[in-house]
Protein backbone atom coordinates (compact mmCIF):
# COMPACT_ATOMS: atom_id res chain seq x y z
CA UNK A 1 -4.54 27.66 -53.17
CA UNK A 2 -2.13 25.61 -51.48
CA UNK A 3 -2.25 23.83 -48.40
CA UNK A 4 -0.95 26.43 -45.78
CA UNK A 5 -3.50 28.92 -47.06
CA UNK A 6 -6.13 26.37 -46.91
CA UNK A 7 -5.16 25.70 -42.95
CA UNK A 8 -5.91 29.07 -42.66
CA UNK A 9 -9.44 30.04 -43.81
CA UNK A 10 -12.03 30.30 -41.18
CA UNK A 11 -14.83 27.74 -40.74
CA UNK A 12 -16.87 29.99 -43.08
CA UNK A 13 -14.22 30.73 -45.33
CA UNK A 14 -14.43 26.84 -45.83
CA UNK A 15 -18.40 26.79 -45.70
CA UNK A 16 -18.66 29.16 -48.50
CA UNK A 17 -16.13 27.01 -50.97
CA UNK A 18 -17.86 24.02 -50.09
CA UNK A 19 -21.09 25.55 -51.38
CA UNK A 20 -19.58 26.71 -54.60
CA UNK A 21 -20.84 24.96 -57.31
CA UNK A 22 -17.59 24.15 -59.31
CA UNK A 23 -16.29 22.48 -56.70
CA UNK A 24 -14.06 20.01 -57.72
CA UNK A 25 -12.77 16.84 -56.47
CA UNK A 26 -9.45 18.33 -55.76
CA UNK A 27 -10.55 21.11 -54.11
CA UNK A 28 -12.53 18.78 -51.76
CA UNK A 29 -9.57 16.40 -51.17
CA UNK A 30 -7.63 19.64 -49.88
CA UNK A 31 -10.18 20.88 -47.72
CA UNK A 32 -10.90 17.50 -46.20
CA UNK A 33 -6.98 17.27 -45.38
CA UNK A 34 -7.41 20.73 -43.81
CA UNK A 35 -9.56 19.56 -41.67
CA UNK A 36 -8.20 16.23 -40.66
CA UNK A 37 -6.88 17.69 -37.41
CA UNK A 38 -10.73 18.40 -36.39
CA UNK A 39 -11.60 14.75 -37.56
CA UNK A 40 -8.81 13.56 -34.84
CA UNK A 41 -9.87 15.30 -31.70
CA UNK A 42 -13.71 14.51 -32.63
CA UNK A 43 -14.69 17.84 -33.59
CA UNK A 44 -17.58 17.66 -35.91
CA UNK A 45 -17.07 18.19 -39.77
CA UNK A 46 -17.28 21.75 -40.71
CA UNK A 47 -18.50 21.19 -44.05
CA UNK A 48 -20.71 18.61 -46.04
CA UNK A 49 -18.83 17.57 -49.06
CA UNK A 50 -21.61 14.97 -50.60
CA UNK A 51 -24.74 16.63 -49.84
CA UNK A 52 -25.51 14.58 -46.67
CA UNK A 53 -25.69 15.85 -42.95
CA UNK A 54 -22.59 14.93 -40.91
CA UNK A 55 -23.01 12.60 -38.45
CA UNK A 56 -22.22 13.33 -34.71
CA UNK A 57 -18.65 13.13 -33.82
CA UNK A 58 -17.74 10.47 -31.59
CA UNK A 59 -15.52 11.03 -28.20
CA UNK A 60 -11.89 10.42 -27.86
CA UNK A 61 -11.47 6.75 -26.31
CA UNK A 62 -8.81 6.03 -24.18
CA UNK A 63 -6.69 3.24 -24.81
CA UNK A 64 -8.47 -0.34 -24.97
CA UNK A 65 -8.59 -1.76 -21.69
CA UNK A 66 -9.06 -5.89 -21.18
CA UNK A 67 -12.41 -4.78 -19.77
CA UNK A 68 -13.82 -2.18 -21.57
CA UNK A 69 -13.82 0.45 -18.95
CA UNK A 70 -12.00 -0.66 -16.08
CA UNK A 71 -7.83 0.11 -15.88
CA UNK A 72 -6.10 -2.38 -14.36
CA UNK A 73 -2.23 -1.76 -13.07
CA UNK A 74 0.46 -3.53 -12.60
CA UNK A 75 0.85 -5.02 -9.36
CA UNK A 76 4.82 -4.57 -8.51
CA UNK A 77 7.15 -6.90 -7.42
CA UNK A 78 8.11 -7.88 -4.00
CA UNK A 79 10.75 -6.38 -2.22
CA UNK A 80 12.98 -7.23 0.93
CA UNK A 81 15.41 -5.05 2.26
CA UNK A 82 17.42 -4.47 5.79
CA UNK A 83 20.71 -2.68 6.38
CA UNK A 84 22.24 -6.57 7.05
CA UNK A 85 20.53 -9.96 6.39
CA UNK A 86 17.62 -10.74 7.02
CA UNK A 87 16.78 -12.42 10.37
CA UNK A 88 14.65 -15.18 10.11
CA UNK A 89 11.59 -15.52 12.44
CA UNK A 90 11.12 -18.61 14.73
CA UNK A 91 7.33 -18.70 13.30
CA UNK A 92 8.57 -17.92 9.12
CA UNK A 93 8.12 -21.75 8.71
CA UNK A 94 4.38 -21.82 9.79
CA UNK A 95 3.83 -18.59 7.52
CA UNK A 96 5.35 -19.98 4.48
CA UNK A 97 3.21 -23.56 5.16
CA UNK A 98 -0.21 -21.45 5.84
CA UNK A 99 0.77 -19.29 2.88
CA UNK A 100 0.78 -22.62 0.83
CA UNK A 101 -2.85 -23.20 1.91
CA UNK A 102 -4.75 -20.08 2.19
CA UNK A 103 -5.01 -16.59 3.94
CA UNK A 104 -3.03 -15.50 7.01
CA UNK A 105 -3.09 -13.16 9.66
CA UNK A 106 -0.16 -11.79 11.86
CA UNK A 107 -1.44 -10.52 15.15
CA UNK A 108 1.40 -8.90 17.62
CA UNK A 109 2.91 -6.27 18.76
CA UNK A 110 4.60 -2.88 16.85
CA UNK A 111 8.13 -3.64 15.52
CA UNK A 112 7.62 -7.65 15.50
CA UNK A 113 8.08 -8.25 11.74
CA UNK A 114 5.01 -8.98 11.29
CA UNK A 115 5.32 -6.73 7.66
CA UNK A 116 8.99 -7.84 6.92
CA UNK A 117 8.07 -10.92 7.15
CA UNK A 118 5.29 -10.91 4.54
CA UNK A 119 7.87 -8.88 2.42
CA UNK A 120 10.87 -11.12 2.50
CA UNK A 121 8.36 -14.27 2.00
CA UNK A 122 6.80 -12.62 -1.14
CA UNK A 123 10.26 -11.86 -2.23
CA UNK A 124 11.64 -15.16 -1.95
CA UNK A 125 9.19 -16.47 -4.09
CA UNK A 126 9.28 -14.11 -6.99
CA UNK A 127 5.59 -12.72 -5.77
CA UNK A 128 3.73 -9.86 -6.91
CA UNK A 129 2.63 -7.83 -4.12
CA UNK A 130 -0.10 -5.08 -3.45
CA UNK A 131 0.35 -3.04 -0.49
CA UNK A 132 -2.51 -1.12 1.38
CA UNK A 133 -2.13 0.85 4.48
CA UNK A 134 -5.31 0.46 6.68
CA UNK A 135 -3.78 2.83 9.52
CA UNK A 136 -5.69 5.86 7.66
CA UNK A 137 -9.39 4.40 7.96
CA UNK A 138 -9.34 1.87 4.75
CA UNK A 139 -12.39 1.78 2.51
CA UNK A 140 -13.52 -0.26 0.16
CA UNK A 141 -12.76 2.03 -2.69
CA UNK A 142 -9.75 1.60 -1.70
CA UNK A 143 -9.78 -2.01 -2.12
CA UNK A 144 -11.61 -1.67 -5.29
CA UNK A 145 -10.77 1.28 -7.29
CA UNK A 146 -12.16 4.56 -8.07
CA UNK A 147 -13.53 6.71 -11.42
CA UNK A 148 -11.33 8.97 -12.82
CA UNK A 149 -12.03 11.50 -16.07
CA UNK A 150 -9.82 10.01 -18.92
CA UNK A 151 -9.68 11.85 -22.11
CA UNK A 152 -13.09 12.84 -21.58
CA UNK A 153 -14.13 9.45 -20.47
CA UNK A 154 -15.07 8.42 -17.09
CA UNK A 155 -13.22 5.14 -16.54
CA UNK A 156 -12.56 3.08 -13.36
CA UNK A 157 -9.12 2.57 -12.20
CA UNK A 158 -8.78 -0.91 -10.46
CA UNK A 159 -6.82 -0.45 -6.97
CA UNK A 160 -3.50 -2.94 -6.84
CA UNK A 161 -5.31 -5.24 -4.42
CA UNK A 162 -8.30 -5.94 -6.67
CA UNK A 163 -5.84 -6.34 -9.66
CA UNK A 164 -3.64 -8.87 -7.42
CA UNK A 165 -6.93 -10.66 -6.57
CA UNK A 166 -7.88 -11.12 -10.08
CA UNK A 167 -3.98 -11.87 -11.53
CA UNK A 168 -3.22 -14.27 -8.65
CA UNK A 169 -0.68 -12.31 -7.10
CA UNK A 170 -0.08 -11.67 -3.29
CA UNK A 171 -1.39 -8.25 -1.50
CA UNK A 172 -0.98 -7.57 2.06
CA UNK A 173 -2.94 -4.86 3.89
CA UNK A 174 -1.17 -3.46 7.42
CA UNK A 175 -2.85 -2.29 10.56
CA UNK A 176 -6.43 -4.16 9.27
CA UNK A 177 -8.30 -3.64 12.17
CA UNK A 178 -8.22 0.05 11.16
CA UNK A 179 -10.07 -0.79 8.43
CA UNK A 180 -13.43 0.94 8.02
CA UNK A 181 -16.48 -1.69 8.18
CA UNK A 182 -17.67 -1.54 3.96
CA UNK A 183 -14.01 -2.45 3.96
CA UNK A 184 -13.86 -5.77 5.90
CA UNK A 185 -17.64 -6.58 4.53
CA UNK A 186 -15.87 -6.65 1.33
CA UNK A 187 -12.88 -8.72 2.57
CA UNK A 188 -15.32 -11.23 3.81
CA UNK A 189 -17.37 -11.65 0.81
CA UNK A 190 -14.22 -12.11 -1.41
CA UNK A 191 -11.76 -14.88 0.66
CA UNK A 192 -13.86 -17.16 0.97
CA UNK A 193 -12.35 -19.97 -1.30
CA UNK A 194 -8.28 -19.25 -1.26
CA UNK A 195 -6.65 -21.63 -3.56
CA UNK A 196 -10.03 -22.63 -5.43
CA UNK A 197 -12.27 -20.99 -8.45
CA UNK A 198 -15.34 -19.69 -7.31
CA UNK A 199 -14.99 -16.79 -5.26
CA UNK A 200 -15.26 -12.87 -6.92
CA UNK A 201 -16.38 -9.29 -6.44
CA UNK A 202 -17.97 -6.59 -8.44
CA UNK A 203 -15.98 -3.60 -9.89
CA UNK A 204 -17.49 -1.05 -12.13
CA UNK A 205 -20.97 -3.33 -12.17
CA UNK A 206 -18.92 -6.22 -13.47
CA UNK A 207 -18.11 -9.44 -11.91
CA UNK A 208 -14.64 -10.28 -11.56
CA UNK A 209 -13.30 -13.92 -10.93
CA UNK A 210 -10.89 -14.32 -7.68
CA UNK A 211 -7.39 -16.10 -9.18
CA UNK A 212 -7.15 -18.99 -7.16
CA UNK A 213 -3.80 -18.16 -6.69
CA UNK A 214 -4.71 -14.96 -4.34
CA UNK A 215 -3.21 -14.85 -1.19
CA UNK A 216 -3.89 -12.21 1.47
CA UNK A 217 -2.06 -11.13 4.40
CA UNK A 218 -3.55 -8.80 7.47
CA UNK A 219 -1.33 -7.91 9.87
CA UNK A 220 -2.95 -5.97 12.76
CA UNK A 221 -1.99 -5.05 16.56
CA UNK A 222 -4.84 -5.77 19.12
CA UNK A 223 -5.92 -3.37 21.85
CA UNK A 224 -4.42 -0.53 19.85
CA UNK A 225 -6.33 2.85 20.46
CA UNK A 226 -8.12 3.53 17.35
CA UNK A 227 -8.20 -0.41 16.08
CA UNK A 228 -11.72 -2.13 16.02
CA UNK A 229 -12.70 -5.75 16.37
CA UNK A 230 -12.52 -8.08 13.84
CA UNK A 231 -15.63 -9.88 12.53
CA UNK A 232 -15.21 -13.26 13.36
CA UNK A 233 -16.69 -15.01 10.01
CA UNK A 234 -13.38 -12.92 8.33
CA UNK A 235 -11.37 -14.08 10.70
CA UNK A 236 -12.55 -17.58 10.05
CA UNK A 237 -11.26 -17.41 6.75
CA UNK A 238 -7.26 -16.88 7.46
CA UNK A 239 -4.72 -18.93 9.37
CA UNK A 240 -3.71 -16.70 12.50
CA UNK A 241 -0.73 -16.22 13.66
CA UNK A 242 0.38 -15.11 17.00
CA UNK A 243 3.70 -13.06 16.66
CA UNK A 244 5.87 -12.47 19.64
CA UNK A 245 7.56 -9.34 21.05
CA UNK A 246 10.69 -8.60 19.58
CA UNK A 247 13.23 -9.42 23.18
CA UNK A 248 16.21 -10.88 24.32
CA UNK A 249 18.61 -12.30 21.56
CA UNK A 250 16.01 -12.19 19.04
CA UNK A 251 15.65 -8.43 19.39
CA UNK A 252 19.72 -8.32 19.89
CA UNK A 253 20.27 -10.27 16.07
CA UNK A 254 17.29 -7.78 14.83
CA UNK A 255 19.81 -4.87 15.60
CA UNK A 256 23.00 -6.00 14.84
CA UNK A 257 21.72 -7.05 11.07
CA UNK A 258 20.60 -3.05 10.97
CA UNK A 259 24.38 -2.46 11.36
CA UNK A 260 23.90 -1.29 15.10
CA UNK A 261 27.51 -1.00 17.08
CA UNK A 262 27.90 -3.46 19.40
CA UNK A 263 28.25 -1.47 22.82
CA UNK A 264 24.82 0.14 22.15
CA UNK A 265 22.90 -3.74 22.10
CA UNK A 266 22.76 -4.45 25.81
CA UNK A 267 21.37 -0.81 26.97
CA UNK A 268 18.28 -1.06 23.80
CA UNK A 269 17.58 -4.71 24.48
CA UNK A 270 17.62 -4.31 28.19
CA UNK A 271 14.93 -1.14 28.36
CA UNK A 272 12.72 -2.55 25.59
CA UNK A 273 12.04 -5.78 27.05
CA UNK A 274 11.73 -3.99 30.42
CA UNK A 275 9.05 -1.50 28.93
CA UNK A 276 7.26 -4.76 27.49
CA UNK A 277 7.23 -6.59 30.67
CA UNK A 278 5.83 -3.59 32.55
CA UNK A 279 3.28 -2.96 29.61
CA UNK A 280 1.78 -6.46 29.61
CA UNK A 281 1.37 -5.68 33.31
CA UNK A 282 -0.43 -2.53 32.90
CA UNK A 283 2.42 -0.26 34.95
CA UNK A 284 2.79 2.08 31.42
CA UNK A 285 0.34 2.59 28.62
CA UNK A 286 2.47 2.65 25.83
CA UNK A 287 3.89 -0.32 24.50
CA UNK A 288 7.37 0.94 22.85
CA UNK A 289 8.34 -0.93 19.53
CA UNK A 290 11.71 -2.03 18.73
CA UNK A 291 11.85 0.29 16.18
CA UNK A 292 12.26 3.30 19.16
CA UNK A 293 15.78 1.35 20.02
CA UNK A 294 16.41 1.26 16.18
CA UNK A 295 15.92 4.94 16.25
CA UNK A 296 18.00 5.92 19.12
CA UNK A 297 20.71 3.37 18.12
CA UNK A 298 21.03 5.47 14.98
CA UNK A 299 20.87 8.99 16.63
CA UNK A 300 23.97 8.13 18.95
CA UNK A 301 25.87 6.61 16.45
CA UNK A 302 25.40 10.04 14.33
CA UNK A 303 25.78 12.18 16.86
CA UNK A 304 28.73 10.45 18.66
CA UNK A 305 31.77 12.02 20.00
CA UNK A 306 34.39 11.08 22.34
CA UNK A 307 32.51 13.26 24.96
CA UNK A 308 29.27 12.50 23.89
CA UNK A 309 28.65 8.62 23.38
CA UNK A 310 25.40 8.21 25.98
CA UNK A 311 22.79 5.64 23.53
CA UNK A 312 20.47 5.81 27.01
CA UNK A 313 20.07 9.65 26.46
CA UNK A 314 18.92 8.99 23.25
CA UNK A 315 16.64 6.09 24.26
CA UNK A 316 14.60 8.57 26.40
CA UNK A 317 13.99 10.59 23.91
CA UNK A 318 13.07 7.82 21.13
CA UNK A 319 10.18 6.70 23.57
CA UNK A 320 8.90 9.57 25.35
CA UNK A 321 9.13 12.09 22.25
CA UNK A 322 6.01 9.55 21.58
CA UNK A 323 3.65 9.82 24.28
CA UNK A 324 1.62 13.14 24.28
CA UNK A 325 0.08 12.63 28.15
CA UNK A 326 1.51 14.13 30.66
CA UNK A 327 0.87 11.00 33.45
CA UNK A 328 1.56 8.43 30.67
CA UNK A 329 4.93 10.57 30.23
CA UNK A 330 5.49 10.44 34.04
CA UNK A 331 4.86 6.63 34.40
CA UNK A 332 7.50 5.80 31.41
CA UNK A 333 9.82 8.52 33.20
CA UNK A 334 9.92 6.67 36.67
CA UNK A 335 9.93 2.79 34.77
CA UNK A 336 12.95 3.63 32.52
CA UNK A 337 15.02 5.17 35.87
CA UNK A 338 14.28 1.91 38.09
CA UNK A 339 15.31 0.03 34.82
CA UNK A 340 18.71 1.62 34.77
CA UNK A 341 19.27 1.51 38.74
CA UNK A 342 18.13 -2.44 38.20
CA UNK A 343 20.74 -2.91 34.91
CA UNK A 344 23.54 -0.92 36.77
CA UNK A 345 23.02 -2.60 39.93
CA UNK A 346 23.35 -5.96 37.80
CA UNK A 347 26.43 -4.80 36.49
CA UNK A 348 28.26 -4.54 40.14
């Protein structure tokens, strides 16, 4: 019998030659190679070829892991990108020099840089860096990791921030005072030390050692609806940072290096620091990011024709496609018209 018919005899087919009594070692080297395929995938042997009972098959592993049954990825490398070059913050300095020393924070408004920033310093120094949205409602499992089924294995795959806290790398989480509670209770317990052994936290029941090369970055936006308060023993442990409102010719540089024409500057700059001032002084709810002039800068320039060139029709829509209320959508209606009659008046 050769080895093709051998592959396909039934279990008992195989049972029954087994038992025969002339049986010979060939015969039993054949069958056994029949059956290797069962051996592989942890099937138990069919057949007892020496008289004793087979013992229990054992599970598929997955692939050895540095600890035994935790995964831990690869945390990626930094990236910094804008459609021109990069325009350097007055406050960069003091984030690279608290970088040096510990954690930081970045409070301020939306469309500040307080994210590019972090980026573009990572970059610059050939970081590693772990990314975590906290706009969502961030847990600690996402911090940690979670279990996942593995070749019929329950394993735990690490999350990029706990693999960056244990490899030394950088991670920065965004919008961290959307963070659910377990979440900043486990922040606090594990950045404690920066830049010194000691610290760690527990993943998968085992304790893991924080690299004292960890550096984390929060960058959050105060007063926003749906944002909580901070606890103030986390706080204590990162350098804050108080980043200020894109305006003026700092906003103007932000634009031009996102290849915005020229002509469209003055009317973007001029309503968003407008829309700021009248925020901070509680005339309008909504406090309209940078990134709405960014927007509408790009919608006019696609949509531009000799007839059709208007970057403040565009700007309207940008900011009050945002706002859902109908009185919050009135009160940005009459601000933006008084800042054109004041701009246009200006102009005379």
């Amino acid at each position: 019998m050769n080895r093709i018919e051998l592959e396909n005899l039934s279990i008992g087919e195989l049972r029954a030659m087994a038992a025969d009594a002339g049986l010979n070692t060939q015969r039993k080297a054949q069958i056994v190679a029949s059956l290797a395929d069962d051996y592989r995938i942890g099937a138990a042997p069919a057949i007892q070829l020496n008289g004793t009972a087979p013992k229990p098959a054992q599970p598929a592993q997955p692939p050895a892991t540095p600890d035994n049954a935790i995964v831990w990825p690869q945390v990626p490398t930094a990236t910094s990108s804008v459609n021109g070059d990069y325009v350097e913050p007055p406050w960069l300095g003091e984030l690279t020099a608290a970088a040096a020393i510990g954690h930081v924070e970045l409070l301020g408004p939306a469309g500040s840089g307080k994210t590019l920033a972090v980026h573009h310093l990572a970059a610059s120094l050939g970081k590693n860096l772990a990314v975590v949205t906290a706009d969502g409602g961030l847990r600690k499992r996402d911090l940690v990791g979670q279990r996942e089924l593995v070749s019929g294995q329950t394993i735990l795959m690490a999350a990029e921030f706990a693999a960056a806290a244990r490899a030394g790398d950088w991670a920065l989480i965004d919008e961290a005072n959307m963070s659910e509670p377990d979440a900043l209770a486990f922040l606090n317990g594990m950045t404690d030390r920066p830049g010194q052994a000691g610290s760690s936290f527990q993943v998968g029941g085992q304790t893991v050692e924080v690299h004292p090369g960890f550096r984390c970055f929060l960058t959050r936006n105060p007063g926003y609806i749906g944002t909580r308060s901070m606890n103030e023993a986390l706080r204590d442990r990162f350098w804050s940072i108080e980043v200020p409102p894109l305006s003026g010719d700092s906003l103007a540089q932000m634009l031009s290096a996102h290849d915005v024409p020229q002509r469209y500057v003055p009317d973007c700059v001029w309503l968003v620091d407008t829309l700021y001032k009248a925020w901070e002084a509680n005339r309008i709810s909504y406090q309209v990011s940078p990134r709405r002039a960014l927007a509408a800068a790009q919608m006019a320039e696609a949509t531009a024709t000799k007839a059709d060139d208007d970057i403040r029709h565009w700007l309207e829509r940008s900011i009050l496609s945002k706002v859902d209320a109908k009185h919050d959508k009135d009160a940005l209606e009459t601000t933006i018209a008084k800042a054109w009659q004041a701009m246009d008046y200006a102009a005379e």
